[in-house]
Protein backbone atom coordinates (compact mmCIF):
# COMPACT_ATOMS: atom_id res chain seq x y z
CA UNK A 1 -30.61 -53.36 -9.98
CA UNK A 2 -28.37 -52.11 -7.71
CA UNK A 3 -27.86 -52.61 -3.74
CA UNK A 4 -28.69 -49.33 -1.79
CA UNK A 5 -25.77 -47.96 -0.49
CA UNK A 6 -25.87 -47.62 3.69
CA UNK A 7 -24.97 -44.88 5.55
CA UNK A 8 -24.18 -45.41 9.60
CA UNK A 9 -24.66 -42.65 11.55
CA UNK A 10 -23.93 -41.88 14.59
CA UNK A 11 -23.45 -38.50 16.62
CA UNK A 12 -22.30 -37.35 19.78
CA UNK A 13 -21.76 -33.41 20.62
CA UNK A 14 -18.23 -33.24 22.83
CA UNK A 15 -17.44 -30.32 24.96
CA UNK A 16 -14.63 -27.97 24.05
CA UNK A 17 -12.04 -26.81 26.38
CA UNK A 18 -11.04 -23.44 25.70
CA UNK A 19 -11.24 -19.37 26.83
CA UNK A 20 -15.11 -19.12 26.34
CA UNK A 21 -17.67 -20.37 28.45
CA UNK A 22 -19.41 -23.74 27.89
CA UNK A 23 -23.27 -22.91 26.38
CA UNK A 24 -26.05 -23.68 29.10
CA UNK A 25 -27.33 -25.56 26.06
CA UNK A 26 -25.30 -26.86 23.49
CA UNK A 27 -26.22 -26.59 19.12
CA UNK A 28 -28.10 -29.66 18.62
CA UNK A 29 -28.33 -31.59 15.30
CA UNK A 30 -30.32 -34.87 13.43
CA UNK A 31 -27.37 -35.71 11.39
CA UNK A 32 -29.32 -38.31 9.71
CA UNK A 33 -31.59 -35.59 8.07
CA UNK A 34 -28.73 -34.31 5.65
CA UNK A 35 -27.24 -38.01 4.62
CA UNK A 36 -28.55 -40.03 2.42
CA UNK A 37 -27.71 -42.55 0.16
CA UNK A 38 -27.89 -40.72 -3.21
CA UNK A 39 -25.32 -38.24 -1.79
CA UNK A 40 -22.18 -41.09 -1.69
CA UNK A 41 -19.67 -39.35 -3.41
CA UNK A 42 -19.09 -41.16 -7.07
CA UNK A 43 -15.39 -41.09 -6.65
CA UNK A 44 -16.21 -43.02 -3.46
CA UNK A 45 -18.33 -45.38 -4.96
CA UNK A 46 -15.83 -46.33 -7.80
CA UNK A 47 -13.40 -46.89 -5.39
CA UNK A 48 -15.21 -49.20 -3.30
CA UNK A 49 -14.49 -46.59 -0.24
CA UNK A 50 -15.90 -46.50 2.96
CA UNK A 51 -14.56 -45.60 6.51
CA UNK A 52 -15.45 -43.49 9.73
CA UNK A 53 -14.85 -39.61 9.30
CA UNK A 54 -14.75 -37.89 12.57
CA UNK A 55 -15.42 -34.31 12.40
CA UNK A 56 -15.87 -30.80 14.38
CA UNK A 57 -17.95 -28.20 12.86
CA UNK A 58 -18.42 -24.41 14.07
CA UNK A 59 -21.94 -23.57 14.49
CA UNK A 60 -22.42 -19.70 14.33
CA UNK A 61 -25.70 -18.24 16.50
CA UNK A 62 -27.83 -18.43 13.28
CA UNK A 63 -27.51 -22.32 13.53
CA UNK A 64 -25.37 -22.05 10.22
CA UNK A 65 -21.90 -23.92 10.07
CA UNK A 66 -19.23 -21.41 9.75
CA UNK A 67 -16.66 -24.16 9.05
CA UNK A 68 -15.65 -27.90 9.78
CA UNK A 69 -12.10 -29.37 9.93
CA UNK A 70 -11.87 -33.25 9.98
CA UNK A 71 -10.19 -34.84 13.46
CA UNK A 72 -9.67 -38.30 11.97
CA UNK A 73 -9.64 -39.18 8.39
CA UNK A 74 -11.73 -42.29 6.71
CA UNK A 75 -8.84 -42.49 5.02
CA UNK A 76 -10.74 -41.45 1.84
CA UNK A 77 -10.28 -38.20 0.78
CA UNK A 78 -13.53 -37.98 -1.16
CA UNK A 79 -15.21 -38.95 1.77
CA UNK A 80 -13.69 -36.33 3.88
CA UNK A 81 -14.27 -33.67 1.65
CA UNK A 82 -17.92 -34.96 1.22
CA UNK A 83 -18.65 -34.53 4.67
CA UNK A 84 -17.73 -31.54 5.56
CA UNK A 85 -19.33 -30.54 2.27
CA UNK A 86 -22.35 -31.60 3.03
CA UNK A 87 -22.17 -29.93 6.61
CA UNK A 88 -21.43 -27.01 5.15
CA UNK A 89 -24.52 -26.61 2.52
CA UNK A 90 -27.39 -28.41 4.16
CA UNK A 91 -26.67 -28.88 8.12
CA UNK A 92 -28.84 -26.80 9.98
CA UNK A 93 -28.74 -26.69 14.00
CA UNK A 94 -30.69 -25.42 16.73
CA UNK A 95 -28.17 -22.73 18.15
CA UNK A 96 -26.49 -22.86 22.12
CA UNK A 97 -27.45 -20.45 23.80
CA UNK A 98 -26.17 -18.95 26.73
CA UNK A 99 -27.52 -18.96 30.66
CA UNK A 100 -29.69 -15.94 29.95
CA UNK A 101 -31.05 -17.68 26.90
CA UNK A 102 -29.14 -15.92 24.18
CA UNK A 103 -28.29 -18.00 20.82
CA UNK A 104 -24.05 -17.97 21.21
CA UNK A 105 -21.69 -19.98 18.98
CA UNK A 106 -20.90 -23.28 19.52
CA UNK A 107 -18.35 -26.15 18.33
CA UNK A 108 -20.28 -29.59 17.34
CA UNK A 109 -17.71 -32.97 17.30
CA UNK A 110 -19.36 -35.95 15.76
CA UNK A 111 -18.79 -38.68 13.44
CA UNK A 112 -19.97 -40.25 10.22
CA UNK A 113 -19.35 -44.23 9.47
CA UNK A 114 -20.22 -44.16 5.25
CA UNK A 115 -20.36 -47.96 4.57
CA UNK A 116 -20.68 -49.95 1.38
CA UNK A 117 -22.77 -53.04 0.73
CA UNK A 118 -21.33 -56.18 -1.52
CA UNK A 119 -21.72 -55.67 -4.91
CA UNK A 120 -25.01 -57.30 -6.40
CA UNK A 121 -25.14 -58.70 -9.56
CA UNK A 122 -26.89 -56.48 -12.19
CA UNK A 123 -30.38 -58.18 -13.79
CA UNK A 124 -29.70 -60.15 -16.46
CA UNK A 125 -29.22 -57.86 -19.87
CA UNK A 126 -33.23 -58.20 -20.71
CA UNK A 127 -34.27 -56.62 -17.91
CA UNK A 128 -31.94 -53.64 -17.36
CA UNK A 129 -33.70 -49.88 -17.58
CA UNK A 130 -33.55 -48.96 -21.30
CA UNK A 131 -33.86 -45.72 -23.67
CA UNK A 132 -32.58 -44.28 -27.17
CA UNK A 133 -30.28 -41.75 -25.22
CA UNK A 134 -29.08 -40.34 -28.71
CA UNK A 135 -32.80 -39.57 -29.01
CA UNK A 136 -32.53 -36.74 -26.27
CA UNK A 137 -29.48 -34.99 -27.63
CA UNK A 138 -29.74 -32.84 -30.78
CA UNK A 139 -27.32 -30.51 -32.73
CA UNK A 140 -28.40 -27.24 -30.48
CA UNK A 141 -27.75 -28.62 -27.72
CA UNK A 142 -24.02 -28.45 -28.12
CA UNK A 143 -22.65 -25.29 -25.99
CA UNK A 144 -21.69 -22.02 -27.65
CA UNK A 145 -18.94 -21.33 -25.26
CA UNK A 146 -17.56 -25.20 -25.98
CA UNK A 147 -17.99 -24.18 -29.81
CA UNK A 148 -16.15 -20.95 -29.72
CA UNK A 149 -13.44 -22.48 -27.68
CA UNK A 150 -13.58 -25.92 -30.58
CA UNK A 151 -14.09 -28.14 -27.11
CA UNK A 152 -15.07 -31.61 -28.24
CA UNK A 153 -14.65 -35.50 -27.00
CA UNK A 154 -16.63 -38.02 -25.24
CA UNK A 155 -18.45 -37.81 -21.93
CA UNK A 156 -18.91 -41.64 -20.16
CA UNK A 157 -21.60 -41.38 -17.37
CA UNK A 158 -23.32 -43.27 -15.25
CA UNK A 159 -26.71 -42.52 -14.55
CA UNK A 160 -29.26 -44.28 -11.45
CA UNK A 161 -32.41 -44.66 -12.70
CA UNK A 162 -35.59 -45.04 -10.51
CA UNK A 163 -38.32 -47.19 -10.82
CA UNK A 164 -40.45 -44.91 -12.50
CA UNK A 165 -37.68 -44.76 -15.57
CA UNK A 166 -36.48 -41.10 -14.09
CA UNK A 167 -32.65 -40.66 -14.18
CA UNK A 168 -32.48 -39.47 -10.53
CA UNK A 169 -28.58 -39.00 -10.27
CA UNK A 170 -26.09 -38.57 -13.31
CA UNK A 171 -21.77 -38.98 -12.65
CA UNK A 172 -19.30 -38.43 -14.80
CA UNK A 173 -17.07 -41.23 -14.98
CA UNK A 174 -14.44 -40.54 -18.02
CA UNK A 175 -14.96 -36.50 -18.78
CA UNK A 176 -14.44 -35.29 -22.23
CA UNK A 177 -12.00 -32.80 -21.50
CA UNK A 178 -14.28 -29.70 -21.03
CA UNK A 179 -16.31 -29.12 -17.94
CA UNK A 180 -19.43 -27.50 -20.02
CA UNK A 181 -19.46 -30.37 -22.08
CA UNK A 182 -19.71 -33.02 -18.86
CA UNK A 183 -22.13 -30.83 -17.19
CA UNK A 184 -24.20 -30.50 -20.35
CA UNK A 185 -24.73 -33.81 -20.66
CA UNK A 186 -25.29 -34.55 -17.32
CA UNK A 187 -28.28 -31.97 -17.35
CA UNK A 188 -29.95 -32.90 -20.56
CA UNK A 189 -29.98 -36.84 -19.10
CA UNK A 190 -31.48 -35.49 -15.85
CA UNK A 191 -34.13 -33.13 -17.31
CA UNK A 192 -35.07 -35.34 -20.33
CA UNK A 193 -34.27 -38.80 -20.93
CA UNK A 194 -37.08 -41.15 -19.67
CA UNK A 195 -36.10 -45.07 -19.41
CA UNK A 196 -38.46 -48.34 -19.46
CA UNK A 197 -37.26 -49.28 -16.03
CA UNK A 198 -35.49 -52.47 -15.32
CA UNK A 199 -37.17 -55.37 -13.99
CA UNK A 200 -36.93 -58.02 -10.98
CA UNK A 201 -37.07 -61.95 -11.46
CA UNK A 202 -41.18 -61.30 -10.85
CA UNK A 203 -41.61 -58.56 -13.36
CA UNK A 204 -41.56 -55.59 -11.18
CA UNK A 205 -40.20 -52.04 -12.14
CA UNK A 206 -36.68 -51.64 -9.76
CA UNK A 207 -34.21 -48.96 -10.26
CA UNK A 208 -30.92 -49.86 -12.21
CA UNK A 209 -27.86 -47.86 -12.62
CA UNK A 210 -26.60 -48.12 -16.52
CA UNK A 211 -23.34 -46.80 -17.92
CA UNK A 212 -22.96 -44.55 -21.22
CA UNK A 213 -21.44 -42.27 -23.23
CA UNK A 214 -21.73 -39.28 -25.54
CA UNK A 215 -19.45 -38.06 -27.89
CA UNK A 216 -19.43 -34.44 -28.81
CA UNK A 217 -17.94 -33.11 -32.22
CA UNK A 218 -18.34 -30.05 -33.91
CA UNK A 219 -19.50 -30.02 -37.48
């Protein structure tokens, strides 16, 4: 099994100096609804980063972010990059609006402490989540566009596997050289391969995170 990975947050909308007028009421956020642990970015994780990111973000009058810029690195580049990512894509915000009630546009300063937990010892090798992944993967599956271009080599991934023996997030750790054939492999494990979950010291189903590989080759 392994440790759930914590994310800190904290938030505080800052004032911006500057030619237009201050909002009556400022864009308004729950950072905390659009970070999660599952979204730690895999380079981060490898790494063993973590670190504060201190952002801004634009908030347009639909509530949408038109763009963030990062004030003060984690020092991580995949973490920067994931969280102003993530800003972009899911953050939604209740618009300022002006004195007279109008939604305006708005600048949003705020900061995001992504923090790792020691490393826990996997289950011993009995009770780790288990399948026939080879069973999942047949001779159509292998691209066209990979074929036509004679793309071929071995994908490593790790995938984190629920309790319930569902692969619920799959990262390419070693790619094979071609994009289609890491993302194909990625989405067969996620929409078919089912696992006998791993097990804790008193015999109950945990998630686990396992590590494999697939090697493509044309015929």
């Amino acid at each position: 099994m392994i440790s759930t990975f914590l994310l800190a947050l904290s938030a505080a909308a800052a004032a911006q100096a500057g030619p237009a007028p201050v909002p009556a009421v400022r864009a308004q956020t729950d950072l905390a609804d659009y970070f999660s642990p599952s979204w730690y970015p895999p380079e981060a994780l490898r790494n063993r980063e973590q670190g504060t990111v201190r952002f801004e973000v634009a908030v347009g009058r639909n509530g949408r972010v038109d763009s963030c810029r990062i004030l003060a690195s984690s020092g991580s580049r995949a973490l920067d990059e994931a969280t102003c990512g993530i800003l972009r894509d899911r953050a939604r915000f209740t618009p300022a609006r002006n004195a007279a009630g109008d939604p305006v546009a708005d600048r949003f300063a705020a900061r995001i402490d992504w923090q790792l937990p020691p490393e826990s010892p996997p289950p011993p090798e009995h009770a780790r989540a288990r399948a026939n992944l080879a069973s999942y993967v047949s001779d159509g599956d292998y691209p066209a566009e990979a074929m036509r271009l004679g793309q071929q080599g071995t994908v490593g991934f790790d995938l984190d596997i629920s309790a319930d023996g569902r692969v619920t997030q799959c990262h390419v750790m070693s790619s094979s050289g071609s994009e289609l054939l890491d993302l194909t492999t990625c989405q067969i494990m996620l929409s078919r391969a089912r696992f006998e979950p791993a097990r804790d010291e008193e015999g109950n189903a945990v998630p686990d995170r396992i590590s494999a590989s697939i090697r493509w080759v044309l015929g």
